[in-house]
Protein backbone atom coordinates (compact mmCIF):
# COMPACT_ATOMS: atom_id res chain seq x y z
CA UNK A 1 97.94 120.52 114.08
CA UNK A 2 96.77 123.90 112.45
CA UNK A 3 99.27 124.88 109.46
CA UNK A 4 97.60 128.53 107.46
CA UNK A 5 98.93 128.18 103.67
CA UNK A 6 96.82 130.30 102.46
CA UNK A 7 100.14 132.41 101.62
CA UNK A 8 101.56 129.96 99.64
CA UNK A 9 98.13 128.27 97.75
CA UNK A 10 95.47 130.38 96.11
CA UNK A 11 93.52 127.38 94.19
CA UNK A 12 90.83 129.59 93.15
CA UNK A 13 93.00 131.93 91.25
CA UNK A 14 95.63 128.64 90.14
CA UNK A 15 98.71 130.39 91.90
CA UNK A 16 101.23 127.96 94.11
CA UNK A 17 104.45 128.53 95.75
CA UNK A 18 107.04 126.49 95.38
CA UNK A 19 107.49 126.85 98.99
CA UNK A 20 105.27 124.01 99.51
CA UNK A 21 107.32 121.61 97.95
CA UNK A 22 110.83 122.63 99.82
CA UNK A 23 109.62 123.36 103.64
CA UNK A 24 110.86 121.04 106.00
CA UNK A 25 108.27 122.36 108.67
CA UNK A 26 105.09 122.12 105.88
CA UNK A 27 105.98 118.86 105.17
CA UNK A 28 106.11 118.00 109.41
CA UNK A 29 102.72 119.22 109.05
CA UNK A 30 101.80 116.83 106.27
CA UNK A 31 102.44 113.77 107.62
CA UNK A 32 100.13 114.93 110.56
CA UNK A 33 97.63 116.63 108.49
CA UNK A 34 97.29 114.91 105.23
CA UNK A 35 98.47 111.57 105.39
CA UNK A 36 97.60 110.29 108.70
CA UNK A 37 93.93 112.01 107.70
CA UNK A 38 93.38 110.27 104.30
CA UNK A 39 92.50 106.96 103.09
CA UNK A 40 95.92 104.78 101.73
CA UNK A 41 96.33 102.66 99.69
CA UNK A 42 97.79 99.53 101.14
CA UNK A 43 97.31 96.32 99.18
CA UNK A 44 95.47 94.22 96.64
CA UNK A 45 93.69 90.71 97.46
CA UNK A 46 95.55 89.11 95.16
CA UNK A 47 98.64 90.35 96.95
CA UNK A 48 97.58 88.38 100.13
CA UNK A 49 95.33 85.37 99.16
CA UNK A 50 95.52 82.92 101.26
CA UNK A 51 95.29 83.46 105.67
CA UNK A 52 99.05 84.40 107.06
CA UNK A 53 99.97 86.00 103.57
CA UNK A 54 101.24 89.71 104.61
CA UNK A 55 102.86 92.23 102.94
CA UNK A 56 104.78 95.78 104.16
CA UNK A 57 103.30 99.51 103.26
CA UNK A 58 103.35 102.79 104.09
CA UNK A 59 100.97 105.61 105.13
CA UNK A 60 102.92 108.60 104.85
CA UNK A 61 106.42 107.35 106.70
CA UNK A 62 104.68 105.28 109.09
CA UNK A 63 105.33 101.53 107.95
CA UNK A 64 102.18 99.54 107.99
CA UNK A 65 102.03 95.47 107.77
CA UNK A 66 98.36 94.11 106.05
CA UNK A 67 97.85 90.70 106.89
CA UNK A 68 94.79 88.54 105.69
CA UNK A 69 93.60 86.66 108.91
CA UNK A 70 92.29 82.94 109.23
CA UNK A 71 88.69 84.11 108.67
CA UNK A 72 89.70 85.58 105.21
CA UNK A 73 89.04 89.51 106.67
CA UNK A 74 92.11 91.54 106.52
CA UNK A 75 93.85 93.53 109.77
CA UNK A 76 96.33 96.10 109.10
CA UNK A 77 98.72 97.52 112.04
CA UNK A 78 101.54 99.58 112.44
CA UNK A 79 104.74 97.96 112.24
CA UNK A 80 106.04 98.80 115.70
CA UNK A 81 107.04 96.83 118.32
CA UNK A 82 105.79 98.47 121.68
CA UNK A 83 108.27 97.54 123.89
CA UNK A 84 111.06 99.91 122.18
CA UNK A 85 109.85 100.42 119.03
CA UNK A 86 111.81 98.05 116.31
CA UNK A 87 110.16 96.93 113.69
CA UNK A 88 107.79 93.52 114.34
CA UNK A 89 108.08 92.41 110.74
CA UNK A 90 111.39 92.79 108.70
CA UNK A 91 110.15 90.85 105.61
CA UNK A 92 108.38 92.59 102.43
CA UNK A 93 106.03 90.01 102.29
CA UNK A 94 105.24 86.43 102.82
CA UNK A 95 103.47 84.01 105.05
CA UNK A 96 103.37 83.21 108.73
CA UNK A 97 101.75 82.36 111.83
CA UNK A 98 102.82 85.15 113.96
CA UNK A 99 105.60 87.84 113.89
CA UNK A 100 108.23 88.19 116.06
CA UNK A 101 109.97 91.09 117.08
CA UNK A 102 113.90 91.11 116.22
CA UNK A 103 115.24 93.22 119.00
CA UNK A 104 113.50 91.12 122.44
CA UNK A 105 111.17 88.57 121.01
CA UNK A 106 108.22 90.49 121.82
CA UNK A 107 105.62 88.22 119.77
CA UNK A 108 102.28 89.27 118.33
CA UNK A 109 99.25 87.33 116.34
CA UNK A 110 98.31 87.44 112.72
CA UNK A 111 96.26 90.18 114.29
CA UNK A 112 98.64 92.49 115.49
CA UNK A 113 98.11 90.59 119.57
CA UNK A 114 100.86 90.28 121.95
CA UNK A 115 100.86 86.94 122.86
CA UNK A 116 104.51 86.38 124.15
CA UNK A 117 107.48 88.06 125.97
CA UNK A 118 110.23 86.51 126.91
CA UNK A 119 111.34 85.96 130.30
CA UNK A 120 107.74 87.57 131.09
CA UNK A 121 106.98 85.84 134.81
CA UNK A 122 110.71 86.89 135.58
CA UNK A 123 111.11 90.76 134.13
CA UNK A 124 107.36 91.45 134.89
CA UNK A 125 106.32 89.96 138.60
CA UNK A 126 103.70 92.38 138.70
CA UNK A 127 102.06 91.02 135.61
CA UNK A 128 102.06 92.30 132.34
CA UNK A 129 98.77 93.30 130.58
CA UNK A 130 99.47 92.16 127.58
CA UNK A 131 96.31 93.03 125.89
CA UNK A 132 97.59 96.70 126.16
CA UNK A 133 100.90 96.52 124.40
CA UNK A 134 99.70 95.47 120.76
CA UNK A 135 100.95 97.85 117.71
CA UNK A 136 98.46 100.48 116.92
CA UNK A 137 96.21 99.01 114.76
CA UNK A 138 94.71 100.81 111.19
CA UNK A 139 91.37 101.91 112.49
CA UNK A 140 89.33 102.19 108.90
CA UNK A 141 89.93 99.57 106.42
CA UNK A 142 88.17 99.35 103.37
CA UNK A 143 88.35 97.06 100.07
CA UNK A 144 86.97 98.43 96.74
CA UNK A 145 87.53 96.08 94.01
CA UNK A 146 90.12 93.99 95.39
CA UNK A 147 92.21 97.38 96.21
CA UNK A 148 92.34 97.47 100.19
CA UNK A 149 92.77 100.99 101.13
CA UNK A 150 93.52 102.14 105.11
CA UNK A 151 92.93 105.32 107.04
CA UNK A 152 94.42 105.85 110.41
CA UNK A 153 91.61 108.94 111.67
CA UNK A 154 88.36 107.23 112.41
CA UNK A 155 86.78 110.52 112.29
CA UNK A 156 87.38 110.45 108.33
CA UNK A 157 84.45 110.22 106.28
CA UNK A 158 83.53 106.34 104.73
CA UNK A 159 85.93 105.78 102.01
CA UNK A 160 82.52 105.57 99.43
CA UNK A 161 82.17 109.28 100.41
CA UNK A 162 86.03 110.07 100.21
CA UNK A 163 86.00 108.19 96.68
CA UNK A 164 82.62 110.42 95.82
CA UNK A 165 82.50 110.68 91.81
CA UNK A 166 85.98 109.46 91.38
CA UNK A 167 84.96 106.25 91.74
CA UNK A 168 82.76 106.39 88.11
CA UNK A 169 86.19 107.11 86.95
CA UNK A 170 88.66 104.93 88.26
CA UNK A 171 86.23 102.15 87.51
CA UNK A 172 87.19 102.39 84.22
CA UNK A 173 90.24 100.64 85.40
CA UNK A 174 89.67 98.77 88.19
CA UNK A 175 86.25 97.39 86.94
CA UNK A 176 87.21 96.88 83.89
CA UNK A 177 87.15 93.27 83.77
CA UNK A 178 84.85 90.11 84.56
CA UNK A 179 88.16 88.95 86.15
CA UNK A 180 89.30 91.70 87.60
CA UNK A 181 93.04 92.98 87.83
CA UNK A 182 96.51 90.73 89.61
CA UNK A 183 99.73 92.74 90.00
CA UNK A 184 102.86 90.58 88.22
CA UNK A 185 105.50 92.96 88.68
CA UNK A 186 106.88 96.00 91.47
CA UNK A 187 109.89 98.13 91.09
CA UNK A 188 110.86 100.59 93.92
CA UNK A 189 113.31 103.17 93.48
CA UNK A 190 114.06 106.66 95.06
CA UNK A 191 113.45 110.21 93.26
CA UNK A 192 115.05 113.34 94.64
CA UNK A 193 111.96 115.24 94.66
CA UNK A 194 108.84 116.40 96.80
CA UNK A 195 105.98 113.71 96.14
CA UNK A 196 103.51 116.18 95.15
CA UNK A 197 105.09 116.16 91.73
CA UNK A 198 104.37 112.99 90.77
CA UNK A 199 100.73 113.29 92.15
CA UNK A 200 99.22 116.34 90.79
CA UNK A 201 101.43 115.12 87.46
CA UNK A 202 98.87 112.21 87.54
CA UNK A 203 96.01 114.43 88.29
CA UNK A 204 96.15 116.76 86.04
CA UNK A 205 99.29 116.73 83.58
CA UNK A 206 98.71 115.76 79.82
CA UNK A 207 100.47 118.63 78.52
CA UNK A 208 103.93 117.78 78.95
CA UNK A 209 103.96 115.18 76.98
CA UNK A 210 104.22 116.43 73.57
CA UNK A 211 107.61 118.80 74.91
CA UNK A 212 109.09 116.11 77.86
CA UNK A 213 107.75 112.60 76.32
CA UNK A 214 108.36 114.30 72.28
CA UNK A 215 111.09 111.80 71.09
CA UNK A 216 109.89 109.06 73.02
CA UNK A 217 106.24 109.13 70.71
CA UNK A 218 108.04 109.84 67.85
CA UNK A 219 110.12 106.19 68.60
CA UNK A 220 106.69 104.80 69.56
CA UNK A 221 104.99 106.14 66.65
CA UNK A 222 107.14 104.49 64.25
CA UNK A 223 105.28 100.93 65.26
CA UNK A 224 102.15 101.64 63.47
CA UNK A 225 104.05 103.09 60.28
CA UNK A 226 103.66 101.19 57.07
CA UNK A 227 106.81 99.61 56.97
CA UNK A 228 106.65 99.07 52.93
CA UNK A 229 107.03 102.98 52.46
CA UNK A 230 110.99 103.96 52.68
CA UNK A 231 110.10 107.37 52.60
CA UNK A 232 107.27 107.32 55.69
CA UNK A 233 109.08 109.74 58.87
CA UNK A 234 107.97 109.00 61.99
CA UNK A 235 105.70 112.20 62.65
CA UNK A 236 106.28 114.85 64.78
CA UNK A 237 104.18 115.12 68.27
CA UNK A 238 102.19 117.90 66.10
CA UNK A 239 102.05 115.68 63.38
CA UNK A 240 100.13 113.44 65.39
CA UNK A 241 97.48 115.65 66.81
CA UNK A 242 97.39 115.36 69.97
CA UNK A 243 96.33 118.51 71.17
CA UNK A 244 93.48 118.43 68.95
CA UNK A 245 92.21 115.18 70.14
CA UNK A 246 90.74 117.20 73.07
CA UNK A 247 89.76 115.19 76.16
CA UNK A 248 88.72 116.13 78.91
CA UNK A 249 90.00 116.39 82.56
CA UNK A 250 88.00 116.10 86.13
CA UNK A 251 88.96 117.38 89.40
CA UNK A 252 87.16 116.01 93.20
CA UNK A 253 86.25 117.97 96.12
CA UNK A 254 88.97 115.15 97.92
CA UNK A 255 91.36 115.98 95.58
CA UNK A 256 91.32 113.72 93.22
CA UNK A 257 91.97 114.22 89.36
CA UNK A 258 92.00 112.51 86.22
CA UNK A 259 92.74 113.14 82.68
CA UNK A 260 92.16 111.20 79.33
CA UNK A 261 92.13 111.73 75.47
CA UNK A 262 88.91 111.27 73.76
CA UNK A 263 90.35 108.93 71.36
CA UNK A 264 91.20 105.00 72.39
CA UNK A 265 94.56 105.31 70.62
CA UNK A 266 96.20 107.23 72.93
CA UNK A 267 94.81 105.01 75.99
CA UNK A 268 96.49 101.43 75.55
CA UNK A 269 98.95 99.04 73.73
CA UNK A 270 98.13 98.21 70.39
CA UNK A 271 98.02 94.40 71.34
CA UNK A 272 95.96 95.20 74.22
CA UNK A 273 93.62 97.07 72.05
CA UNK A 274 93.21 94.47 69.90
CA UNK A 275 92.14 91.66 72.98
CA UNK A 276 89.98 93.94 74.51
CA UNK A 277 87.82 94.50 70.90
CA UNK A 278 87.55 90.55 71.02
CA UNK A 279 86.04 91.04 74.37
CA UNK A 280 84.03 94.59 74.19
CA UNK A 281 80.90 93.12 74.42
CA UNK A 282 82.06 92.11 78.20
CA UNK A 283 83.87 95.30 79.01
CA UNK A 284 81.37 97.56 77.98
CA UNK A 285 78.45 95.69 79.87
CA UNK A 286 80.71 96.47 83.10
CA UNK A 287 81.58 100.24 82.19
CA UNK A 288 79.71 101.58 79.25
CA UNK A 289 80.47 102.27 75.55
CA UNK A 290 81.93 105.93 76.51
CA UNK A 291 84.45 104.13 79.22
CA UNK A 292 85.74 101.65 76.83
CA UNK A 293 86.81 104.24 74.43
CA UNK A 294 87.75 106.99 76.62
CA UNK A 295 88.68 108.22 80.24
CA UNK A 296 91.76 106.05 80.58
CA UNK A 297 94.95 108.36 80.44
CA UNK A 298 95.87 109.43 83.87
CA UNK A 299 94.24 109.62 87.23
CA UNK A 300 95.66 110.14 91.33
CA UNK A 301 93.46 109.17 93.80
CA UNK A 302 95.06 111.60 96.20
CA UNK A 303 96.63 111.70 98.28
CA UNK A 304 99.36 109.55 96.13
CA UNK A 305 97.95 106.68 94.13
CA UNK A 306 98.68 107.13 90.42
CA UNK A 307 96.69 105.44 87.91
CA UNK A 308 98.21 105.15 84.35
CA UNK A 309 96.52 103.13 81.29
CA UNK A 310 99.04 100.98 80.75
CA UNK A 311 98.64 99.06 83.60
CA UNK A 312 100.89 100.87 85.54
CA UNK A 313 99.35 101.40 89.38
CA UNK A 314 102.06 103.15 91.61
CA UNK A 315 102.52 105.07 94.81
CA UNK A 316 105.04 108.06 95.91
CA UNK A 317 105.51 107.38 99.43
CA UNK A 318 107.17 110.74 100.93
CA UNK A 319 110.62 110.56 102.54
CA UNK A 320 111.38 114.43 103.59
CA UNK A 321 110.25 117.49 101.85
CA UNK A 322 113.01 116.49 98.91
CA UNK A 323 112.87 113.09 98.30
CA UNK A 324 109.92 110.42 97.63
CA UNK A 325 110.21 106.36 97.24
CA UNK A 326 108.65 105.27 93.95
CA UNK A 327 106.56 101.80 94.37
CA UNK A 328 104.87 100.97 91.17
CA UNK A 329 102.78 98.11 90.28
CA UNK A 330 102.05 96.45 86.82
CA UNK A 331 98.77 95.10 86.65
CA UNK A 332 96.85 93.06 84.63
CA UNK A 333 93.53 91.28 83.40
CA UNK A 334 93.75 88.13 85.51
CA UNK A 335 91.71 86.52 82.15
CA UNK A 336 94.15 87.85 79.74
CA UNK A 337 96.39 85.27 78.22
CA UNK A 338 99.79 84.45 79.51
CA UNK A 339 101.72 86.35 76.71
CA UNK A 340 99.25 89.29 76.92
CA UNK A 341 100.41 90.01 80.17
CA UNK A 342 103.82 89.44 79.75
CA UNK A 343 103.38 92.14 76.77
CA UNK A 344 101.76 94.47 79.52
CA UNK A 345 104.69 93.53 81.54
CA UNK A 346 107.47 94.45 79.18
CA UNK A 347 105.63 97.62 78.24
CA UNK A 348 105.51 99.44 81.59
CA UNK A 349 109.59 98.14 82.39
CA UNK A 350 110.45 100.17 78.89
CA UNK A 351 108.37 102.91 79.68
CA UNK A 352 107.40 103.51 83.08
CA UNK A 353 109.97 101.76 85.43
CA UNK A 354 112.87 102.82 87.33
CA UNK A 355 114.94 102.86 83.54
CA UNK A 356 112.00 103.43 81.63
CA UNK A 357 111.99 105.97 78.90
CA UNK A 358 108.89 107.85 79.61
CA UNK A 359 109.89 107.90 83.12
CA UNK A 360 113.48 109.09 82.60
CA UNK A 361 111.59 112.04 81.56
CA UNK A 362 109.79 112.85 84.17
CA UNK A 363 112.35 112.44 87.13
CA UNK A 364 115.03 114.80 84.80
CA UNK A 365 112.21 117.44 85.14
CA UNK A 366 111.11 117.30 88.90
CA UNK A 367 114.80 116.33 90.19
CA UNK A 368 115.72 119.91 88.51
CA UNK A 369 112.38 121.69 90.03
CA UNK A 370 113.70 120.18 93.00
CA UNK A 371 117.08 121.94 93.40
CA UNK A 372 115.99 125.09 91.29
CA UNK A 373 113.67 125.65 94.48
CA UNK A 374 116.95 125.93 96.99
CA UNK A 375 117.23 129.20 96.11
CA UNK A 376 115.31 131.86 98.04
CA UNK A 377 113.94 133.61 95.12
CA UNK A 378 112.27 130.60 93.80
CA UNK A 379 110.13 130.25 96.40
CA UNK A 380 108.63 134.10 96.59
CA UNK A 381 106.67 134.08 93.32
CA UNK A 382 103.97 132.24 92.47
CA UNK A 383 103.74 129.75 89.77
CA UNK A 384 100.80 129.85 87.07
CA UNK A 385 98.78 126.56 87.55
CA UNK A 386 95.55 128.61 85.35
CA UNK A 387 94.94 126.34 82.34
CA UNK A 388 91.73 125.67 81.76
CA UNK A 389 90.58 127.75 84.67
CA UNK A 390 87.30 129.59 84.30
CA UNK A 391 85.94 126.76 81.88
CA UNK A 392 84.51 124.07 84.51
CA UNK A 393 81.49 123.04 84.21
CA UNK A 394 79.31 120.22 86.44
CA UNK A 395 77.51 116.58 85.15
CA UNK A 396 77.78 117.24 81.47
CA UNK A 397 78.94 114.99 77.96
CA UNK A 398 78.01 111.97 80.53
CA UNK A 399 81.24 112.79 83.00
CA UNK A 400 80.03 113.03 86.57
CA UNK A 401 81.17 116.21 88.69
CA UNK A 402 83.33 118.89 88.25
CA UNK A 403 85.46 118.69 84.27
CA UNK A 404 86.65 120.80 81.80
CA UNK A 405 86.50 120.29 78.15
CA UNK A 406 90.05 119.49 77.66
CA UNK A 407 92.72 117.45 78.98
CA UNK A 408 95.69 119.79 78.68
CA UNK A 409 94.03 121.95 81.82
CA UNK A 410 95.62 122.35 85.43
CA UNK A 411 91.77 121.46 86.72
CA UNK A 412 93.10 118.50 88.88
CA UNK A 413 95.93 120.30 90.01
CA UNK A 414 94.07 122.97 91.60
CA UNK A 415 91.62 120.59 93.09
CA UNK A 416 94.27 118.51 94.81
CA UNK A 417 95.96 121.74 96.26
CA UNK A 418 92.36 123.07 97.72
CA UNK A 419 92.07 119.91 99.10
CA UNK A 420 95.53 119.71 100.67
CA UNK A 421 94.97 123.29 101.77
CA UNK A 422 91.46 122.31 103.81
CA UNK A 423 93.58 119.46 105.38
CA UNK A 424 96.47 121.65 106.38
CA UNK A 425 94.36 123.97 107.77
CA UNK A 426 93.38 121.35 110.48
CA UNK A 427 89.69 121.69 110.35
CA UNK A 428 87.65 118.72 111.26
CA UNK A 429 86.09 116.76 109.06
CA UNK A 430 82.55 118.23 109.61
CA UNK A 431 84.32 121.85 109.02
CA UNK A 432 85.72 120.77 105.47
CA UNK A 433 82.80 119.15 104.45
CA UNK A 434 81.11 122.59 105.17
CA UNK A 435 83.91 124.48 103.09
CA UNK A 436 83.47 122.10 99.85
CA UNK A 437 79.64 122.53 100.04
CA UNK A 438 79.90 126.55 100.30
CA UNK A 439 82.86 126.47 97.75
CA UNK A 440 80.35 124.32 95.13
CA UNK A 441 77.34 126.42 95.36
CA UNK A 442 79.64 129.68 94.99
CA UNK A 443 81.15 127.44 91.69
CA UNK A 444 77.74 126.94 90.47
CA UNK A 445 76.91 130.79 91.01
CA UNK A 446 79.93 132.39 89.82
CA UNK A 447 83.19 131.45 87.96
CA UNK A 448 86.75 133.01 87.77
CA UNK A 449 87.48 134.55 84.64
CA UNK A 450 90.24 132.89 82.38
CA UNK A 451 90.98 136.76 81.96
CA UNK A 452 91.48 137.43 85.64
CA UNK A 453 93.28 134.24 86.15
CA UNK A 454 96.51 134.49 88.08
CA UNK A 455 96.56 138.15 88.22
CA UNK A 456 98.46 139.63 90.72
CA UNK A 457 100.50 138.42 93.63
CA UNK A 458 98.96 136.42 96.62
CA UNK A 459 97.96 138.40 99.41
């Protein structure tokens, strides 16, 4: 499916419609074009340890079941029932030997085989093939670091080259630790809003924090005050000096983005903090001296996996052009001690869950982006995403690939919309690969002007 936004996305300049986010018919062409064409993710091995263990997904609306088979490998097929269509698993998750459709009995294998019907010899005299019937299985299935990530196009490139430099960064969390990472907590809740929000908010948004998130730090500031001074105000978001801590933020040819601080106090719990310096010896052996201080703040491997420091690993499955469903993981060190994670635990349910007061916040401001862009007039002008744009440079201060030198920039953003923009075109995979390479020696030739940014209307 072709879909030309070029009127509504000019990433080069940083200028976006809000049309994008409201169209019923762009967002048709999503599902087709972006999701079905990108690598998901879909579960962690810790998730589904032992053989039978299965749990439910989604890649774009289309449910998905991941089941670990008897030989330890994992399968992952649409949850479909061929003979009319109901779903062949109605659990979340669990363990069984075989999964049975609801509506007829139709019965398929851990690995998504038909291997019953009822009544078969009598409804089917003929014969049934039943080898032809089975659910449409996921066709590229990969596992990096325990996180199993699926792709329905097998044309797609390998997920190592989809992941491309992004990987150096999100290593910083999911290689973290000898142990590695175990989930201990999901919450999933709806938000009346396009899904994009969320995403390029985790691939490129630091800035509206010290405005949105501003009583929220001043609360959370007040834990490291020195409680013998009366006198000692929490500081203001100024106060604190955020701004000037700097940062820096990266941006993928795949659309990925990620953002941090360049000082470790704004990446983690105090109490994590203080474990990890016990083990930093370990940690940095695994991701470097610069990685333990630095690049953990935000990060979407895009399409719609948000990365957050806290521990916080969450997906914005898309339900309509106006509304997304919110599944977010807490995870943790799997060596961490039992009230170390349960301190990880507490600390994304008061900030980042469904009631959570950073994340009150943010669903306040995209629920009323959401309804502002009803009207008609919202949608004909452009908005400015042009921080930072102009300033990007390639391999340098020890970051791999595209950055620029601070973290309150809109450099993800416009990455993730170019990205979204080659997809919705619906040119192969060969043809977009083609498009980044020109686009990347014309970056390293030539680069827009943070004067000329945004000037003008889009053609």
């Amino acid at each position: 499916m072709k879909f030309d936004v070029s009127d509504y996305v000019d990433a080069e300049r940083g200028l976006i419609h809000g049309e994008i986010f409201h169209s019923q018919e762009i967002y048709e062409a999503e599902l087709e074009n972006v999701f079905r064409r990108s690598w998901s993710f879909l579960a962690h091995d810790k998730m589904i340890p032992k053989p039978g263990d299965f749990i439910q997904n989604y890649i774009g609306e289309d449910p998905v079941v991941i089941v670990r088979q008897k030989d330890g490998s994992v399968k992952a097929f649409l949850n479909q029932c061929r003979h009319r269509g109901m779903r062949i698993c109605r659990a979340d998750e669990g363990n069984a030997k075989a999964f049975m459709c609801s509506f007829h009995g139709w019965t398929y294998d851990l690995a998504g085989n038909l291997i019953q019907v009822p009544h078969e010899e009598t409804s089917y005299p003929g014969g049934l093939r039943k080898e032809d019937w089975g659910p449409i299985q996921v066709p590229l299935l990969h596992n990096y670091r325990g996180f199993i990530f699926g792709c329905w196009d097998p044309t797609a490139p390998s997920f190592e080259e989809y992941l491309g430099d992004m990987a150096w960064y999100v290593d910083s969390y999911f290689d973290r630790y000898d142990g590695g990472l175990e989930p201990v907590a999901l919450h999933k809740w709806v938000i009346g809003c396009n899904w994009k929000f969320n995403a390029e908010q985790a691939a490129s948004d630091m800035s509206h924090g010290e405005t949105t998130h501003a009583s929220v730090i001043q609360v959370m500031a007040l834990q490291d005050r020195d409680d013998s001074r009366d006198d000692e105000a929490a500081p203001s978001v100024v106060d604190m000096g955020l701004a000037a801590v700097g940062g820096a933020q990266y941006s993928d040819p795949y659309g990925h983005g990620a953002g941090w601080f360049n000082h470790v106090r704004f990446q983690a719990n105090p109490k994590v903090l203080d474990w990890e310096l016990t083990r930093k010896d370990e940690i940095v052996s695994r991701i470097g001296e610069d990685r333990f201080i630095k690049v953990r703040g935000h990060a979407n491997i895009f399409p719609n996996l948000m990365i957050l420091s806290n521990g916080t690993i969450r997906l914005a499955h898309p339900r309509g052009p106006n509304e997304f469903e919110m599944w977010a993981w807490t995870f943790v060190p799997v060596d961490a001690p039992e009230e170390l994670k349960e301190t990880m635990r507490v600390d994304v349910l008061r900030t980042f869950s469904p009631g959570g007061m950073f994340e009150q916040d943010d669903a306040e401001n995209w629920l009323e982006e959401q309804r502002i862009l009803r009207g008609r007039v919202a949608r004909q002008s452009p908005l400015a995403y042009t921080a930072h744009l102009g300033t990007e440079r390639s391999d340098v201060d020890g970051y791999p690939g595209r950055t620029v030198p601070h973290c309150y920039a809109d450099h993800g953003a416009r990455g993730m919309y170019q990205h979204w923009s080659d997809l919705m075109s619906g040119a192969s995979w060969s043809e977009i690969a083609e498009m980044k390479a020109r686009r990347a020696q014309q970056g390293s030739s030539s680069q827009t002007s943070p004067e000329s940014a945004g000037k003008g209307a889009m053609a």
